[in-house]
C-alpha atoms as a PDB file:
ATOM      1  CA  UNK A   1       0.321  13.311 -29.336  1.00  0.00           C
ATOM      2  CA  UNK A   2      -2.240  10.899 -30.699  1.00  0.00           C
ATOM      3  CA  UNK A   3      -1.325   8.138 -29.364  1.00  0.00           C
ATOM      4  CA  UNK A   4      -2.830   8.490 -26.094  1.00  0.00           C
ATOM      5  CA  UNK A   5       0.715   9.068 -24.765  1.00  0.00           C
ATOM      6  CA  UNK A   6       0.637  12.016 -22.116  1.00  0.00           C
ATOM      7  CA  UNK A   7       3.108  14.744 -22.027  1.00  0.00           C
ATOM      8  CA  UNK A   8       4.753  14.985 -18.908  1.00  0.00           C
ATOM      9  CA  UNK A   9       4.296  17.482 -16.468  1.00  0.00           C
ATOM     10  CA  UNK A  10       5.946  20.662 -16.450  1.00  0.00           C
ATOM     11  CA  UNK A  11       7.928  20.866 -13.220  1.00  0.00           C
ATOM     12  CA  UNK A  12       5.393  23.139 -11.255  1.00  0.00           C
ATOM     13  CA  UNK A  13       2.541  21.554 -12.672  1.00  0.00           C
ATOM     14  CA  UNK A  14       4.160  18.429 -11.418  1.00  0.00           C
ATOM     15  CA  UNK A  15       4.189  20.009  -8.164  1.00  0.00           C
ATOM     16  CA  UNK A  16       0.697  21.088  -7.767  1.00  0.00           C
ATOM     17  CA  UNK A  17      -0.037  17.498  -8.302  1.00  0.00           C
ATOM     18  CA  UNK A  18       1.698  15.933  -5.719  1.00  0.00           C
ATOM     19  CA  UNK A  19       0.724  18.675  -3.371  1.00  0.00           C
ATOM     20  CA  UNK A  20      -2.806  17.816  -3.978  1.00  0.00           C
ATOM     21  CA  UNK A  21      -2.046  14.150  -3.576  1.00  0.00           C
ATOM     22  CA  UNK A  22      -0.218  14.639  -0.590  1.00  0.00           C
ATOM     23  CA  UNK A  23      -3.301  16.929   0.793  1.00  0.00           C
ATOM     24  CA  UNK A  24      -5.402  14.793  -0.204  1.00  0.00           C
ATOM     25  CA  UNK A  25      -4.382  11.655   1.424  1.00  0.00           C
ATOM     26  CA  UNK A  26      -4.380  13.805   4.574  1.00  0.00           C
ATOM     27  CA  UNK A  27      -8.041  14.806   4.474  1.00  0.00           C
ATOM     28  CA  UNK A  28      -9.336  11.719   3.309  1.00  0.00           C
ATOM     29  CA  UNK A  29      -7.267  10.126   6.456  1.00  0.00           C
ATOM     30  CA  UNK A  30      -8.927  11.948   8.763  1.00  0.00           C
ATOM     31  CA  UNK A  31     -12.183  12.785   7.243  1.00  0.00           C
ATOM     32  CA  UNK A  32     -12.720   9.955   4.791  1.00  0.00           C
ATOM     33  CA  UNK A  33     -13.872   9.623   0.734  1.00  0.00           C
ATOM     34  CA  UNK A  34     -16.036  12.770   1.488  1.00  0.00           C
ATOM     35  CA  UNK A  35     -13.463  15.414   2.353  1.00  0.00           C
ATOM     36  CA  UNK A  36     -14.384  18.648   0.578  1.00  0.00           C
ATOM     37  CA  UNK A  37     -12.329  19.072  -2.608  1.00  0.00           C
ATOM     38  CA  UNK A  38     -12.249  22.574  -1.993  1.00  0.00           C
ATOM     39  CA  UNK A  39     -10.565  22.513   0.966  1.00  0.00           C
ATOM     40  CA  UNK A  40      -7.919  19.722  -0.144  1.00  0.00           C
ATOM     41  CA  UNK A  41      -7.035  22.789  -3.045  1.00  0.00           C
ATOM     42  CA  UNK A  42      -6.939  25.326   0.014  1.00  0.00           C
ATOM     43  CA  UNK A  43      -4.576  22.896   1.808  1.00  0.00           C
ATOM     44  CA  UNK A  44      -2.047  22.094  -1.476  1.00  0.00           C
ATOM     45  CA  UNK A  45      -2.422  26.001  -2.095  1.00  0.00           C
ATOM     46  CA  UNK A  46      -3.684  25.915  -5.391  1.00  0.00           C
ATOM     47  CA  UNK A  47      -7.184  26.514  -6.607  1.00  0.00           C
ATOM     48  CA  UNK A  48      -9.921  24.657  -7.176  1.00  0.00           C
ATOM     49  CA  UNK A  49      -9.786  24.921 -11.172  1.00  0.00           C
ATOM     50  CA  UNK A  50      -6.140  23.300 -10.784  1.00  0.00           C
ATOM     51  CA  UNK A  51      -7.590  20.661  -8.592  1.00  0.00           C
ATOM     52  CA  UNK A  52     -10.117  19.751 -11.363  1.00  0.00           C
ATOM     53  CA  UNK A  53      -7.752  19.834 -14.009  1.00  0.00           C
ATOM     54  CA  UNK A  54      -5.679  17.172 -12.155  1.00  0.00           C
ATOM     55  CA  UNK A  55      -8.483  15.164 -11.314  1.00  0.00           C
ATOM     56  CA  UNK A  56     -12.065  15.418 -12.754  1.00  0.00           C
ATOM     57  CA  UNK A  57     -13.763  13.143 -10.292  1.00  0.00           C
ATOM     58  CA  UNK A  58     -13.919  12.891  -6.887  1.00  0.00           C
ATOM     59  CA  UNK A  59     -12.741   9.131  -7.628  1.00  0.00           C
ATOM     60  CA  UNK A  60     -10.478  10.224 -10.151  1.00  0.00           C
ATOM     61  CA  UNK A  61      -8.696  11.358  -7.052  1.00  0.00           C
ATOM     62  CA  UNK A  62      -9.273   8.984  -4.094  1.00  0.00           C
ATOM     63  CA  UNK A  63      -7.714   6.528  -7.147  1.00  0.00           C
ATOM     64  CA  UNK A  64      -4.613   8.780  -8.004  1.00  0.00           C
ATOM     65  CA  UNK A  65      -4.068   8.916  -3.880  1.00  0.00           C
ATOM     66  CA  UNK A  66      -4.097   5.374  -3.006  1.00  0.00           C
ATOM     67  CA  UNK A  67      -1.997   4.658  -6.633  1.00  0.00           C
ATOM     68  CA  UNK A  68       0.307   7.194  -5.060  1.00  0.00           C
ATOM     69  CA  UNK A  69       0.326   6.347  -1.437  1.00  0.00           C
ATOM     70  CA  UNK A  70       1.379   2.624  -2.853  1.00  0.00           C
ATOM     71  CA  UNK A  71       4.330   4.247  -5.135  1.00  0.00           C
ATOM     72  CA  UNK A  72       5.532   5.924  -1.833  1.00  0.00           C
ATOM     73  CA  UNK A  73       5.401   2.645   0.302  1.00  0.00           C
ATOM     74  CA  UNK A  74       7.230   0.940  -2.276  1.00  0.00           C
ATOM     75  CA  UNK A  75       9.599   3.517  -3.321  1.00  0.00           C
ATOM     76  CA  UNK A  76      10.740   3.994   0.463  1.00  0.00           C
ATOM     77  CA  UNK A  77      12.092   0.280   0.600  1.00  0.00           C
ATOM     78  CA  UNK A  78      15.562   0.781  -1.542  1.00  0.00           C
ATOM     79  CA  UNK A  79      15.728   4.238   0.053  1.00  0.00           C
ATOM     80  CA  UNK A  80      15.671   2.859   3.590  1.00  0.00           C
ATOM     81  CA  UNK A  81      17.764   0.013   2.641  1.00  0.00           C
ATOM     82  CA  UNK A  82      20.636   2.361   1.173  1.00  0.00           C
ATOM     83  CA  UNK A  83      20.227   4.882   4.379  1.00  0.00           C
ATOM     84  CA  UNK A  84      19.730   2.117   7.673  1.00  0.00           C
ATOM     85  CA  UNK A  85      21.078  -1.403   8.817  1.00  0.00           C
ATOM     86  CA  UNK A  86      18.353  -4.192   7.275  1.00  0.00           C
ATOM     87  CA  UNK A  87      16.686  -4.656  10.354  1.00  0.00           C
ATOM     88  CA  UNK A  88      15.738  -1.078  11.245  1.00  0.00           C
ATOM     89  CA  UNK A  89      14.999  -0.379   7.151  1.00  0.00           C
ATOM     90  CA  UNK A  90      12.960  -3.134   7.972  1.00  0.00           C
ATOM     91  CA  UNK A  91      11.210  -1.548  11.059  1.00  0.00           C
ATOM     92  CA  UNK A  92      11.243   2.134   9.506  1.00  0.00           C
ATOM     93  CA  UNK A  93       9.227   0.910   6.528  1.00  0.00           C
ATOM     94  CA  UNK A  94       6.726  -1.144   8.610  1.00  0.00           C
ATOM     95  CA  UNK A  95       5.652   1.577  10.445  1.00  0.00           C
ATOM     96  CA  UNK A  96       5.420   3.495   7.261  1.00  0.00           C
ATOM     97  CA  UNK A  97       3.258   0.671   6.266  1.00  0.00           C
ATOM     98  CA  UNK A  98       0.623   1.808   9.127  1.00  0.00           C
ATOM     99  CA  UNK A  99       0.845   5.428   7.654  1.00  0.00           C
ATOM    100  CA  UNK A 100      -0.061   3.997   4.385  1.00  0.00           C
ATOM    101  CA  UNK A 101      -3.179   1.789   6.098  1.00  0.00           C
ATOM    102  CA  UNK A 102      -4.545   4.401   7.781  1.00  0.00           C
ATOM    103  CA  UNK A 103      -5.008   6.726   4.211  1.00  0.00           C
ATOM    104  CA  UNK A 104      -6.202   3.660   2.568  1.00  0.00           C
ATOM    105  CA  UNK A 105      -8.624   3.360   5.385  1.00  0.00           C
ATOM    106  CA  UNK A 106      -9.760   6.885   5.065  1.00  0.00           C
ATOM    107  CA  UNK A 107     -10.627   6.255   1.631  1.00  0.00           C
ATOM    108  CA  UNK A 108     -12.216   2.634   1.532  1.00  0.00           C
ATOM    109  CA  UNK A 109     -15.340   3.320   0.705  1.00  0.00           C
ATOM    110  CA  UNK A 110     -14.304   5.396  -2.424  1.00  0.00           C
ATOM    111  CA  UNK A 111     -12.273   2.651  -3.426  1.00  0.00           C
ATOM    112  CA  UNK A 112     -14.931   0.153  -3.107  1.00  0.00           C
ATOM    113  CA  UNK A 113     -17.384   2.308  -5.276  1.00  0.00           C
ATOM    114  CA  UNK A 114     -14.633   2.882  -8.130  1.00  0.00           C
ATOM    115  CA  UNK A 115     -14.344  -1.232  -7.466  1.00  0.00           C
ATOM    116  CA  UNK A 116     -18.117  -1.623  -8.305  1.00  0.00           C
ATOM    117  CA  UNK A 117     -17.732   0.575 -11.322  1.00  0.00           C
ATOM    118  CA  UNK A 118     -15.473  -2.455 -12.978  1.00  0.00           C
ATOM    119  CA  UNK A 119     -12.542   0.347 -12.680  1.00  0.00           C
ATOM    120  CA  UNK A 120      -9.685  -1.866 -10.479  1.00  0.00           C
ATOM    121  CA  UNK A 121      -7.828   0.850  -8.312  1.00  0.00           C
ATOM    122  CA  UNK A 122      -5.853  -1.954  -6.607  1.00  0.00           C
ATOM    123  CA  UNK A 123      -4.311  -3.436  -9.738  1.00  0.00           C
ATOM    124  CA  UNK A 124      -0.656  -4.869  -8.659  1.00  0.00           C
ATOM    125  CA  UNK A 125      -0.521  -2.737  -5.324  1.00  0.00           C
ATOM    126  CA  UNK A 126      -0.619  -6.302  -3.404  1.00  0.00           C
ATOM    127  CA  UNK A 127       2.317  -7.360  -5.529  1.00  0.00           C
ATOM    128  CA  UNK A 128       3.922  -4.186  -5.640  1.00  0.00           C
ATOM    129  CA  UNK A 129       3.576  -3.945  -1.666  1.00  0.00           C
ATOM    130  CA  UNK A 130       5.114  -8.155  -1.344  1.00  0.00           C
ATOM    131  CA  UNK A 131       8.304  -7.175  -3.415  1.00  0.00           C
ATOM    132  CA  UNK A 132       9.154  -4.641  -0.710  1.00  0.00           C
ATOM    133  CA  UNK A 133       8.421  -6.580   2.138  1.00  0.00           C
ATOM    134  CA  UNK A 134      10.384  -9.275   0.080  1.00  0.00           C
ATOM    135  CA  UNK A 135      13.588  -6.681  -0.254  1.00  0.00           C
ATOM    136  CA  UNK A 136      13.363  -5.798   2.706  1.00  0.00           C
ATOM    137  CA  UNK A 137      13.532  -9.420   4.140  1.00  0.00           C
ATOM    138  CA  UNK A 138      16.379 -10.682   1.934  1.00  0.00           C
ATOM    139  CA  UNK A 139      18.633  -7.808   3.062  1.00  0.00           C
ATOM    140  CA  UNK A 140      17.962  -9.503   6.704  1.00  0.00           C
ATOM    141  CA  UNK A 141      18.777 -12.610   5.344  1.00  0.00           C
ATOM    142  CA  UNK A 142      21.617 -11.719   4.067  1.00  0.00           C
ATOM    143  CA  UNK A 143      22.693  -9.992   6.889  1.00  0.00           C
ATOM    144  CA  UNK A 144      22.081 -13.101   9.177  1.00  0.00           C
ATOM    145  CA  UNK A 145      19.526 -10.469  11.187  1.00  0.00           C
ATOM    146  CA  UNK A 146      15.919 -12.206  11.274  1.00  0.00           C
ATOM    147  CA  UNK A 147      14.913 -15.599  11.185  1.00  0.00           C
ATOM    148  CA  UNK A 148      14.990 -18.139   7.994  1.00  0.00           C
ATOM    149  CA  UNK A 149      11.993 -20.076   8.206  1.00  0.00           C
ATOM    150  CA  UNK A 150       9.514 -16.520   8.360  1.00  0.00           C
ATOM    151  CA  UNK A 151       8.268 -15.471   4.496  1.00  0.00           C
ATOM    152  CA  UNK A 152       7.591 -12.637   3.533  1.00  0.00           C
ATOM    153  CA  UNK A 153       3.259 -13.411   3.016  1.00  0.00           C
ATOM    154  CA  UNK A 154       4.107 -13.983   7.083  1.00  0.00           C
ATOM    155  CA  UNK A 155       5.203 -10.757   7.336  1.00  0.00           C
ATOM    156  CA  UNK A 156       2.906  -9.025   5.309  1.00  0.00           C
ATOM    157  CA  UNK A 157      -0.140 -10.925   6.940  1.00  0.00           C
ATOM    158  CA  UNK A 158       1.448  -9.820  10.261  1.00  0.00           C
ATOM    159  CA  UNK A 159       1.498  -6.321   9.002  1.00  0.00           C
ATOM    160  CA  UNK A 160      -2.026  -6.458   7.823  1.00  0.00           C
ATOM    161  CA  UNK A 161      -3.502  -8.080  11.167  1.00  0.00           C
ATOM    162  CA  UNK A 162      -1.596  -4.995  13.196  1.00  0.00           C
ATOM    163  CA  UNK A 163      -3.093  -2.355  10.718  1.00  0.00           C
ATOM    164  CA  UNK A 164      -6.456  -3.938  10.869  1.00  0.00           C
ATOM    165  CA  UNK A 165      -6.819  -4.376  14.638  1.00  0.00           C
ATOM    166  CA  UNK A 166      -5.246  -0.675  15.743  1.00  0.00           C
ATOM    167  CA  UNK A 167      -6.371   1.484  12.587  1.00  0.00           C
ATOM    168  CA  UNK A 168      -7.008   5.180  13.728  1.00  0.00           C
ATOM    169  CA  UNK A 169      -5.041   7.473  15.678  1.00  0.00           C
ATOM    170  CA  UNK A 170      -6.289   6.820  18.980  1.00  0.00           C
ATOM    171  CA  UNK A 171      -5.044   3.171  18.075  1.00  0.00           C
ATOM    172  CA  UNK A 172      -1.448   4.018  16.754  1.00  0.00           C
ATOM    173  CA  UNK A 173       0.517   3.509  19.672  1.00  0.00           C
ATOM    174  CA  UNK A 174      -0.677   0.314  20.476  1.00  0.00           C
ATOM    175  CA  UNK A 175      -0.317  -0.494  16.981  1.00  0.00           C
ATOM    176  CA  UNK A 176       3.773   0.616  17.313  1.00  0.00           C
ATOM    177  CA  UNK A 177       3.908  -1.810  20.215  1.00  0.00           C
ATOM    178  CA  UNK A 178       2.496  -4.644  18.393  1.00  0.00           C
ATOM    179  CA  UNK A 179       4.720  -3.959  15.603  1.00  0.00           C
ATOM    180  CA  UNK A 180       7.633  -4.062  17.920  1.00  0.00           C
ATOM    181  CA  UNK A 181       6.861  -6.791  19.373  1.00  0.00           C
ATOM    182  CA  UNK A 182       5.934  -8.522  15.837  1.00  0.00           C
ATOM    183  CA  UNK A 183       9.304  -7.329  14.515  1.00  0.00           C
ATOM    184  CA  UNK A 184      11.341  -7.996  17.452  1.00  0.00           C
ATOM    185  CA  UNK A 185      10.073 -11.928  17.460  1.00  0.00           C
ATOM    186  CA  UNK A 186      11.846 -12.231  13.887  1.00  0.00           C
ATOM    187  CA  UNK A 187      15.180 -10.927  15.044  1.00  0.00           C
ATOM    188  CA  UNK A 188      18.306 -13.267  15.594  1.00  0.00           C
ATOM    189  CA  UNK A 189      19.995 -11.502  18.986  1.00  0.00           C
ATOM    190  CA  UNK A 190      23.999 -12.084  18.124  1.00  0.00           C
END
C-alpha cells in the first residue's frame, strides 16, 4: 500500500493495542505522562517490543490514549441510549465523563508538550464530546424528562466545572454528588 493507507489490524494485533491503550490510560491516571512504558507492556501482557511497535514515542502514546479515551466517551452515548431510559443514559454517561477527565488529567502535561510541538492531539474531541452531550439531551427532550431552556454548552460547561473542581480520587465522591445534584436540577419530576 503506497498510498499511505494502513492495513488494518489483524484481530490479535488489534487486541494488544487496545490492551495497551486501556493500560495505559490507567497508569498515566494515576501516575501521570511519566508512567514507565515498561510497566504499561507488563500490565497489557505483552512485551515491550510490541509496545514500541504500536507506539514509537512516549507521545505517540499519551496521543493514541486520549484519541481513544474520546472514541470511548463518545461511542458510549448511542450504547447507553439503546440500553437505559434518557435520563439515566444521561447520568450513566456523565459520570463516565469524570472517568474520561481524570485520564486526560493524568496525561496533561504530555498533551500540552505534543501541543507545543504544532502536533494538535485535541483536534474535534470538543466537538466530538458536544454531539454526545447533544444526543444525549434530545433523547430527554423528546422524552419530556429535563428541562427546555438548558443547552447542551450548559451541560457540558457544568460537566467541565464538576471535573475541574473534584479531579482525583480522593475527590470522586464529592464529584458524584455534584453531578447528582447538577443532573437532578435539569429533571422535570412528572
Amino acid at each position: 500500500m503506497t498510498d499511505g493507507a494502513q492495513r488494518p489490524l489483524r484481530a490479535d494485533a488489534r487486541r494488544n493495542r487496545e490492551k495497551i491503550l486501556a493500560a495505559a490510560a490507567r497508569a498515566f491516571a494515576t501516575e501521570g505522562p511519566d508512567a514507565h512504558l515498561e510497566r504499561i507492556a507488563k500490565e497489557a501482557g505483552v512485551g515491550s517490543g510490541t509496545l514500541y511497535r504500536n507506539f514509537p514515542t512516549r507521545e505517540a502514546l499519551i496521543e493514541a490514549v486520549y484519541r481513544n479515551e474520546v472514541a470511548r466517551l463518545c461511542d458510549a452515548a448511542p450504547a447507553l441510549l439503546a440500553e437505559k431510559p434518557p435520563v439515566a443514559a444521561l447520568h450513566s454517561w456523565a459520570r463516565l465523563f469524570l472517568d474520561y477527565v481524570t485520564a486526560k488529567y493524568g496525561m496533561i502535561d504530555g498533551l500540552r508538550a505534543i501541543a507545543a510541538t504544532g502536533s494538535n492531539p485535541y483536534g474535534h474531541s470538543r466537538e466530538l464530546i458536544q454531539a454526545a452531550i447533544t444526543s444525549l439531551m434530545d433523547a430527554c427532550l423528546a422524552a419530556r424528562a429535563i428541562r427546555t431552556d438548558i443547552q447542551p454548552t450548559d451541560i457540558s460547561a457544568a460537566l467541565e466545572g464538576i471535573a475541574l473542581t473534584s479531579a482525583g480520587a480522593e475527590h470522586r465522591q464529592q464529584a458524584e454528588r455534584l453531578l447528582d445534584l447538577t443532573l437532578d436540577g435539569l429533571t422535570i419530576r412528572h
